[in-house]
C-alpha atoms as a PDB file:
ATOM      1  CA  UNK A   1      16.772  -3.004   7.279  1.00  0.00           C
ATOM      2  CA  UNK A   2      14.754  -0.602   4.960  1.00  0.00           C
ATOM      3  CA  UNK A   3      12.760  -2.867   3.737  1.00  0.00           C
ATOM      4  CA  UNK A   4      11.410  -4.642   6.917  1.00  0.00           C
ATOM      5  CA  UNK A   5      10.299  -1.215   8.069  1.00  0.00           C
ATOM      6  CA  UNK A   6       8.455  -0.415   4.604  1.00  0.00           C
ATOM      7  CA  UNK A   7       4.949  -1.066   5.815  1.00  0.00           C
ATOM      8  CA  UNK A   8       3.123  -0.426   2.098  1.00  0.00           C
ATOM      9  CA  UNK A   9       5.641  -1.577  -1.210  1.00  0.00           C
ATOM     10  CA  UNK A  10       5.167   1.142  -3.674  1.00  0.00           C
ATOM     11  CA  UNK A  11       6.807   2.353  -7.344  1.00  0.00           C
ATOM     12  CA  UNK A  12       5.911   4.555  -9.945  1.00  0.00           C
ATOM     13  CA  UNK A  13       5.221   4.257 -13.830  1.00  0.00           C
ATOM     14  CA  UNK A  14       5.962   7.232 -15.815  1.00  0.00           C
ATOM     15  CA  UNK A  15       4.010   7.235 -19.186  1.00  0.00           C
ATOM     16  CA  UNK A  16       4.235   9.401 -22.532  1.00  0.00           C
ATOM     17  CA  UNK A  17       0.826  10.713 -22.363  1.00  0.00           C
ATOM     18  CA  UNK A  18      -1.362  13.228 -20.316  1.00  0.00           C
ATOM     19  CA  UNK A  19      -2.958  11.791 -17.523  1.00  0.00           C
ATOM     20  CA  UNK A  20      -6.201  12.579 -18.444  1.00  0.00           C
ATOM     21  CA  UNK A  21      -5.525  10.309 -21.622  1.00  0.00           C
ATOM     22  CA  UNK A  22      -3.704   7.610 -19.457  1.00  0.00           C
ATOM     23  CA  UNK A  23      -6.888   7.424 -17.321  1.00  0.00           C
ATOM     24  CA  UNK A  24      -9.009   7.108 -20.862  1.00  0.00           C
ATOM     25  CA  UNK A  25      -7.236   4.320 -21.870  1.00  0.00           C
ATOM     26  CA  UNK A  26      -6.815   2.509 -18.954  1.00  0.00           C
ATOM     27  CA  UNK A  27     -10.917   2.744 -18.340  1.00  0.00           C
ATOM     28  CA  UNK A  28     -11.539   1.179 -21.515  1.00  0.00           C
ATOM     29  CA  UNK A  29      -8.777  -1.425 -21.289  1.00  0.00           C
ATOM     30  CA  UNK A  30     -10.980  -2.579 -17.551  1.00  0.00           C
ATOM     31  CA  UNK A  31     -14.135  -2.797 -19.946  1.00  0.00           C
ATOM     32  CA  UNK A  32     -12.323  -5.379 -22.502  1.00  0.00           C
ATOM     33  CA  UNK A  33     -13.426  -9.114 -21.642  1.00  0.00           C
ATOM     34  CA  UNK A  34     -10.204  -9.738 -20.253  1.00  0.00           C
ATOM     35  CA  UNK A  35     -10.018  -7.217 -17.325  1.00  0.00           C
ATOM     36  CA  UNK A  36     -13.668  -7.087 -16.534  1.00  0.00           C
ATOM     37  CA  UNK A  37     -14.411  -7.351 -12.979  1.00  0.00           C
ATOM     38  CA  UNK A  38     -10.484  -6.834 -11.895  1.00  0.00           C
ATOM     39  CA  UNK A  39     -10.315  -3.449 -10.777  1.00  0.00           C
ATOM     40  CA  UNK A  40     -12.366  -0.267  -9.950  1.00  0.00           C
ATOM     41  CA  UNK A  41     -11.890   3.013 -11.263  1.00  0.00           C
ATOM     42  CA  UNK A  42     -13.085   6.396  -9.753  1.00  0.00           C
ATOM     43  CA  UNK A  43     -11.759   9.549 -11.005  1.00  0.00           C
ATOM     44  CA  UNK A  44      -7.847   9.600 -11.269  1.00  0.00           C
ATOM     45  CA  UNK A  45      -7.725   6.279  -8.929  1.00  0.00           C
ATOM     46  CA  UNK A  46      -7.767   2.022 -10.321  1.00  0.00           C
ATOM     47  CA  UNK A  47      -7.772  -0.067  -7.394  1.00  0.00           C
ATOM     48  CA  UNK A  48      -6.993  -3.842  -8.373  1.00  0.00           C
ATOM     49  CA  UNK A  49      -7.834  -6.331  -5.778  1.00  0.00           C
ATOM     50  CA  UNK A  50      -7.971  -9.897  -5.728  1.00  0.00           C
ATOM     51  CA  UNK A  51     -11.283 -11.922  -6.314  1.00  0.00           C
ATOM     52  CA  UNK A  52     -13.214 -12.794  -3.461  1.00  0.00           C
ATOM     53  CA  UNK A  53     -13.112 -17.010  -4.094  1.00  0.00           C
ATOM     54  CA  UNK A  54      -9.241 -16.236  -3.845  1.00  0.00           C
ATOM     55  CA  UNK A  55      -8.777 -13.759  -0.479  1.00  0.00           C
ATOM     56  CA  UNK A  56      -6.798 -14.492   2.598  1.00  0.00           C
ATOM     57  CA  UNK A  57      -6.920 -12.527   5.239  1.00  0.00           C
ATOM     58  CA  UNK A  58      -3.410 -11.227   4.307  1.00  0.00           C
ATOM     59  CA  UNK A  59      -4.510 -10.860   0.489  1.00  0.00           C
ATOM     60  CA  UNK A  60      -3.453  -7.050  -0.660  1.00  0.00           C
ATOM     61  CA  UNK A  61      -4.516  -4.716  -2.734  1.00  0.00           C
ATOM     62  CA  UNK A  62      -3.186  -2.274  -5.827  1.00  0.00           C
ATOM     63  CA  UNK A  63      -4.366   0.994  -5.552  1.00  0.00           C
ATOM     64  CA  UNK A  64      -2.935   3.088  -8.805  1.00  0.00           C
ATOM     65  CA  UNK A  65      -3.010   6.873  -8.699  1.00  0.00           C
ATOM     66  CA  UNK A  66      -2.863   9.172 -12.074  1.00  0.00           C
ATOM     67  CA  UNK A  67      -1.040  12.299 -12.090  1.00  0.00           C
ATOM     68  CA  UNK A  68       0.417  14.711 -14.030  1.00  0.00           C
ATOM     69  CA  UNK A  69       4.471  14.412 -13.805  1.00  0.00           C
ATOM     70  CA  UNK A  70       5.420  17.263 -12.286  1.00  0.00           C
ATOM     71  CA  UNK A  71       9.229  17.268 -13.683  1.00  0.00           C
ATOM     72  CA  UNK A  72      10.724  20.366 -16.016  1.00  0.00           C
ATOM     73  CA  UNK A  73      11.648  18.295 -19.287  1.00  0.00           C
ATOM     74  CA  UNK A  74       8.023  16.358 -19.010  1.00  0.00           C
ATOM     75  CA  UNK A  75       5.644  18.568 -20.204  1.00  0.00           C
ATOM     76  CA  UNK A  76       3.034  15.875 -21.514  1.00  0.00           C
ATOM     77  CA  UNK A  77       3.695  12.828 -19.317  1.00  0.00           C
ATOM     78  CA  UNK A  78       1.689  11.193 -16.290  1.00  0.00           C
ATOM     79  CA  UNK A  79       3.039   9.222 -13.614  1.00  0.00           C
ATOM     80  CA  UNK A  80       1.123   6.404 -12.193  1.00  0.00           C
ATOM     81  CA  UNK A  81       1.701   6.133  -8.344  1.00  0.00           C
ATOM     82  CA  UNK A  82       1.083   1.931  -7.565  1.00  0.00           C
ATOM     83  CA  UNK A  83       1.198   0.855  -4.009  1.00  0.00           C
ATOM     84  CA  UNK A  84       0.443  -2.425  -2.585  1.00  0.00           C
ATOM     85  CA  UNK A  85      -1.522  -2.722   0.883  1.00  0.00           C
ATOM     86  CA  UNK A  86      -3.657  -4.893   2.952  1.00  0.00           C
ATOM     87  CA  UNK A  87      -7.613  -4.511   2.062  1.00  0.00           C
ATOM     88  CA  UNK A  88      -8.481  -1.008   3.896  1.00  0.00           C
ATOM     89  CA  UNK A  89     -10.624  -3.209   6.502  1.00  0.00           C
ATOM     90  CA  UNK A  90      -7.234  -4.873   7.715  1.00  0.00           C
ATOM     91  CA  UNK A  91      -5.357  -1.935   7.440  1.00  0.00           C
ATOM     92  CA  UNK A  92      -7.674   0.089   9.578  1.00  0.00           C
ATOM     93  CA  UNK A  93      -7.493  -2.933  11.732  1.00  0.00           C
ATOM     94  CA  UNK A  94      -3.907  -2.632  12.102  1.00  0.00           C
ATOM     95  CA  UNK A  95      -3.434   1.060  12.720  1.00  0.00           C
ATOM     96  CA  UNK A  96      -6.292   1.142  14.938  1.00  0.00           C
ATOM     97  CA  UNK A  97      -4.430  -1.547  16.864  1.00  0.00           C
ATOM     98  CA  UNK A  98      -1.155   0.696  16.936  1.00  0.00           C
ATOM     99  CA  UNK A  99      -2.943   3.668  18.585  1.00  0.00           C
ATOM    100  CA  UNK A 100      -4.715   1.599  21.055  1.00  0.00           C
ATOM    101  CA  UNK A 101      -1.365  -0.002  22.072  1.00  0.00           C
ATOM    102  CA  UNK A 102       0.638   4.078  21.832  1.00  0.00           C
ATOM    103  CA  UNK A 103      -2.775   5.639  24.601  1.00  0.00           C
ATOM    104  CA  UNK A 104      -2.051   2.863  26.642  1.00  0.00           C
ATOM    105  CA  UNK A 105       1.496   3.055  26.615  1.00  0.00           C
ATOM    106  CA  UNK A 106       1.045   7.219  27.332  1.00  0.00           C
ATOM    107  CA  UNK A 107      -1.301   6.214  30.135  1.00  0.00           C
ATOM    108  CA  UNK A 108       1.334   3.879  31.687  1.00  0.00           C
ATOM    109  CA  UNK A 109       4.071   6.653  31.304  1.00  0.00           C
ATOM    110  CA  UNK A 110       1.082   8.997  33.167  1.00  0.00           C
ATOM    111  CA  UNK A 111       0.639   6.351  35.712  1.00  0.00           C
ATOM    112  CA  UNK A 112       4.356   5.892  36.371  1.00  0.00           C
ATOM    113  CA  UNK A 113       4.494   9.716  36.982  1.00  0.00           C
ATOM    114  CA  UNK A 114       2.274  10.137  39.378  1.00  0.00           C
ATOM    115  CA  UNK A 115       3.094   6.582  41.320  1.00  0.00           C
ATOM    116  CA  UNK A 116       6.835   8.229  41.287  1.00  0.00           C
ATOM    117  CA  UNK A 117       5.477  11.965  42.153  1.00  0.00           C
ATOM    118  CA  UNK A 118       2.817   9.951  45.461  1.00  0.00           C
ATOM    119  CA  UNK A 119       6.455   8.489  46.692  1.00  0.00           C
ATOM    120  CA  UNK A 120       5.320   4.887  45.372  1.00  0.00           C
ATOM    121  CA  UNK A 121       7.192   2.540  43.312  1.00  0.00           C
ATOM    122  CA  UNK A 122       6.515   3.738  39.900  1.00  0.00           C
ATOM    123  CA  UNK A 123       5.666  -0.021  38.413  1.00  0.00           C
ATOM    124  CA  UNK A 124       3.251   1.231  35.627  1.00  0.00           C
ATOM    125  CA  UNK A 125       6.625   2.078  33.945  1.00  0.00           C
ATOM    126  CA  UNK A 126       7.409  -1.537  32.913  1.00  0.00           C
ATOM    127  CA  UNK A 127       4.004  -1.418  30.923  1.00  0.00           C
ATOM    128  CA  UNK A 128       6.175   0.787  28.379  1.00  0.00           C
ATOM    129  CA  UNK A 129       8.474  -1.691  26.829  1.00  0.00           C
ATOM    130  CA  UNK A 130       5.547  -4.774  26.972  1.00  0.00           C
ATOM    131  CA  UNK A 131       3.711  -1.726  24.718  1.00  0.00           C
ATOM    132  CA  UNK A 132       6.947  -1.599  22.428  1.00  0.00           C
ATOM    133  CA  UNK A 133       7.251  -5.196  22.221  1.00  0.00           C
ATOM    134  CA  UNK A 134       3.871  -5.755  21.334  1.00  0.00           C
ATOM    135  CA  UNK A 135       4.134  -3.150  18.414  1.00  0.00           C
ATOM    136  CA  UNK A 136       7.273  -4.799  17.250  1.00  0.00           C
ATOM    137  CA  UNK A 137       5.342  -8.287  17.010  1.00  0.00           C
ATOM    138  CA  UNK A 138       2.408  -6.583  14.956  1.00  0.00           C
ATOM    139  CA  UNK A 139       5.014  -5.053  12.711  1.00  0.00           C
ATOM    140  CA  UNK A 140       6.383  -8.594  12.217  1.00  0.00           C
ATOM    141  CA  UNK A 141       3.052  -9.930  11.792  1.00  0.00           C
ATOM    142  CA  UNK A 142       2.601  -7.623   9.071  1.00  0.00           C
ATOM    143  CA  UNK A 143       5.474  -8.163   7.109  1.00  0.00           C
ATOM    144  CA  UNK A 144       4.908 -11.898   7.279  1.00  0.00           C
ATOM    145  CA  UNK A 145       1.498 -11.459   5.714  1.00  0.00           C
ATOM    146  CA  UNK A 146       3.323  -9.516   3.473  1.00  0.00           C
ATOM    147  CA  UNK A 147       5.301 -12.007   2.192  1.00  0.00           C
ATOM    148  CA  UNK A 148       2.636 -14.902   2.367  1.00  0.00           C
ATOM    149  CA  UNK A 149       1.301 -12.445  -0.066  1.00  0.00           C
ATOM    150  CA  UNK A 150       3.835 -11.775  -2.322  1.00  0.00           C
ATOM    151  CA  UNK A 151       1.967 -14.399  -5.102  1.00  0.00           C
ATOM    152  CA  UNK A 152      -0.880 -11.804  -5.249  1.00  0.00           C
ATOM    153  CA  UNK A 153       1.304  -8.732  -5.201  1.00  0.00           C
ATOM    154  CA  UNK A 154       2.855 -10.365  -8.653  1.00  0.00           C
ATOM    155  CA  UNK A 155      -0.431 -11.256  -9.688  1.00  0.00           C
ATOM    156  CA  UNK A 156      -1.681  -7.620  -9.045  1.00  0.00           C
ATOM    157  CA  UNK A 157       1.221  -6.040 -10.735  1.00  0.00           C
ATOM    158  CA  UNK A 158       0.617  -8.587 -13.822  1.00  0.00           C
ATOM    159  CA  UNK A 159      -3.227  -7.114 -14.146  1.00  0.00           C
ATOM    160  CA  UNK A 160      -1.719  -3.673 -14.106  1.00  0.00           C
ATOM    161  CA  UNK A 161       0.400  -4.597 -16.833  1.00  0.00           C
ATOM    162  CA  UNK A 162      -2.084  -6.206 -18.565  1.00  0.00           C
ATOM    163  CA  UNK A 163      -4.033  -2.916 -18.396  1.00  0.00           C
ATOM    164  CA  UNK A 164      -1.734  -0.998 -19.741  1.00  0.00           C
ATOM    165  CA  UNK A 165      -0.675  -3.367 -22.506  1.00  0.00           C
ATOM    166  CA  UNK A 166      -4.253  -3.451 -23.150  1.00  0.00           C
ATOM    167  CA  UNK A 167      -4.333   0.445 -23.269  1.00  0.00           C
ATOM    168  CA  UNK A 168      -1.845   0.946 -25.249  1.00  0.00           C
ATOM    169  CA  UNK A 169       0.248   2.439 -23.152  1.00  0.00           C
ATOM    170  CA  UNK A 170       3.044  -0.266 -22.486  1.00  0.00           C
ATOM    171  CA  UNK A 171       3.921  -3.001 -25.028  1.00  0.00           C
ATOM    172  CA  UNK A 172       3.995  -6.720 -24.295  1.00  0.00           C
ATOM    173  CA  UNK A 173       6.170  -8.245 -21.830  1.00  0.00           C
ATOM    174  CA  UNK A 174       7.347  -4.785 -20.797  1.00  0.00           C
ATOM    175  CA  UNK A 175       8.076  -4.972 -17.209  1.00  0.00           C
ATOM    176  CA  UNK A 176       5.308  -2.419 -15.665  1.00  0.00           C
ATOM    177  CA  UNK A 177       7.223   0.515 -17.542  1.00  0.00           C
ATOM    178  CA  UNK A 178       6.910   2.369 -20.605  1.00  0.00           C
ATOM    179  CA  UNK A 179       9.741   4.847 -19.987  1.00  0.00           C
ATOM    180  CA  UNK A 180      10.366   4.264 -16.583  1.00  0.00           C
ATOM    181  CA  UNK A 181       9.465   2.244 -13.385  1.00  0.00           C
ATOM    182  CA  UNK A 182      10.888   3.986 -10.027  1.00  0.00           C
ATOM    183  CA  UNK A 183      10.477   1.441  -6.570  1.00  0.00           C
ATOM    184  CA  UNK A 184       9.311   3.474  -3.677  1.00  0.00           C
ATOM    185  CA  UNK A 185       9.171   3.131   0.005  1.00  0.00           C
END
C-alpha cells in the first residue's frame, strides 16, 4: 500500500569521502567519453535524464543531490540523495492538475454551503467525491507511467553507477553502494 502512494522512488548512497571530493570526482567521471552528454551537473546537484531520440512522455529523470552525512560516527562521508521523477515539465503538469482539481473541489464545498444556508438543495456537494475520484485516477495514471518506466529508471540508476565506478568511488558491479544504499519514500 506504501508503495502505490510513493509518488517519487528515492534512496540514498553513502560514500567514504567529503562531498566536496564526491562532487570532484563525479564531474570528471561525466567528462570521460563514456558519460558525456548523460547528465548535468550544477553545484552539489547531477541530474541524469534520458536522451531525447529515447523519451516518452512518461520517461523520468535522476536527480542526485551531494551532501555532507550528517551522522555522529561519519565525520568524512557524503551521502548522495537519488530520486527518480517525471521530467519537471510533466511534473509541474501533474501538480498543477491536482490544485486545479483541490480549488474546484473547495469551491463546490463553498457552493454547497451557501445552496444549504439559501434553503436550496445543496447539489454542488456531489462535485466533492467526482473531485476525489478524479485525483485518485491521476494518481493511478501516474504510477502506471511509473512502471511503463521502470526500464529507464534501471537504466538511470546503471549511469549513476557507472559514474561512480568511473569516479572511483564504487567498484565494479557494486550495486549503487559503496558502504551503503538506503531505499526511501
Amino acid at each position: 500500500m506504501i508503495k502505490f502512494l510513493r509518488l517519487q522512488p528515492g534512496f540514498t548512497i553513502d560514500a567514504p569521502y567529503a562531498s566536496d571530493e564526491v562532487v570532484k570526482k563525479m564531474r570528471t567521471a561525466l567528462k570521460t567519453n563514456d558519460m558525456t552528454g548523460f547528465a548535468d551537473a550544477a553545484s552539489m546537484c547531477f541530474d541524469y535524464k534520458i536522451e531525447p531520440a529515447s523519451q516518452r512522455f512518461w520517461s523520468p529523470h535522476l536527480s542526485v543531490q551531494v551532501s555532507d552525512a550528517n551522522d555522529s560516527d561519519s565525520t568524512s562521508m557524503a551521502r548522495l540523495h537519488c530520486r527518480f521523477a517525471p521530467r519537471p515539465e510533466i511534473w509541474t503538469m501533474f501538480i498543477a492538475i491536482y490544485f486545479v482539481i483541490l480549488i474546484l473541489m473547495f469551491a463546490a464545498m463553498i457552493l454547497a454551503y451557501v445552496q444549504w444556508w439559501m434553503g436550496g438543495q445543496p447539489w454542488a456537494l456531489a462535485m466533492v467525491p467526482l473531485g476525489i475520484v478524479f485525483i485518485v485516477v491521476l494518481h493511478v495514471a501516474s504510477q502506471i507511467g511509473q512502471s511503463l518506466s521502470s526500464d529507464q529508471m534501471t537504466l538511470l540508476q546503471s549511469r549513476l553507477d557507472q559514474t561512480l565506478a568511473i569516479a572511483g568511488i564504487a567498484q565494479p558491479g557494486h550495486d549503487s553502494g559503496v558502504a551503503e544504499q538506503r531505499v526511501t519514500a
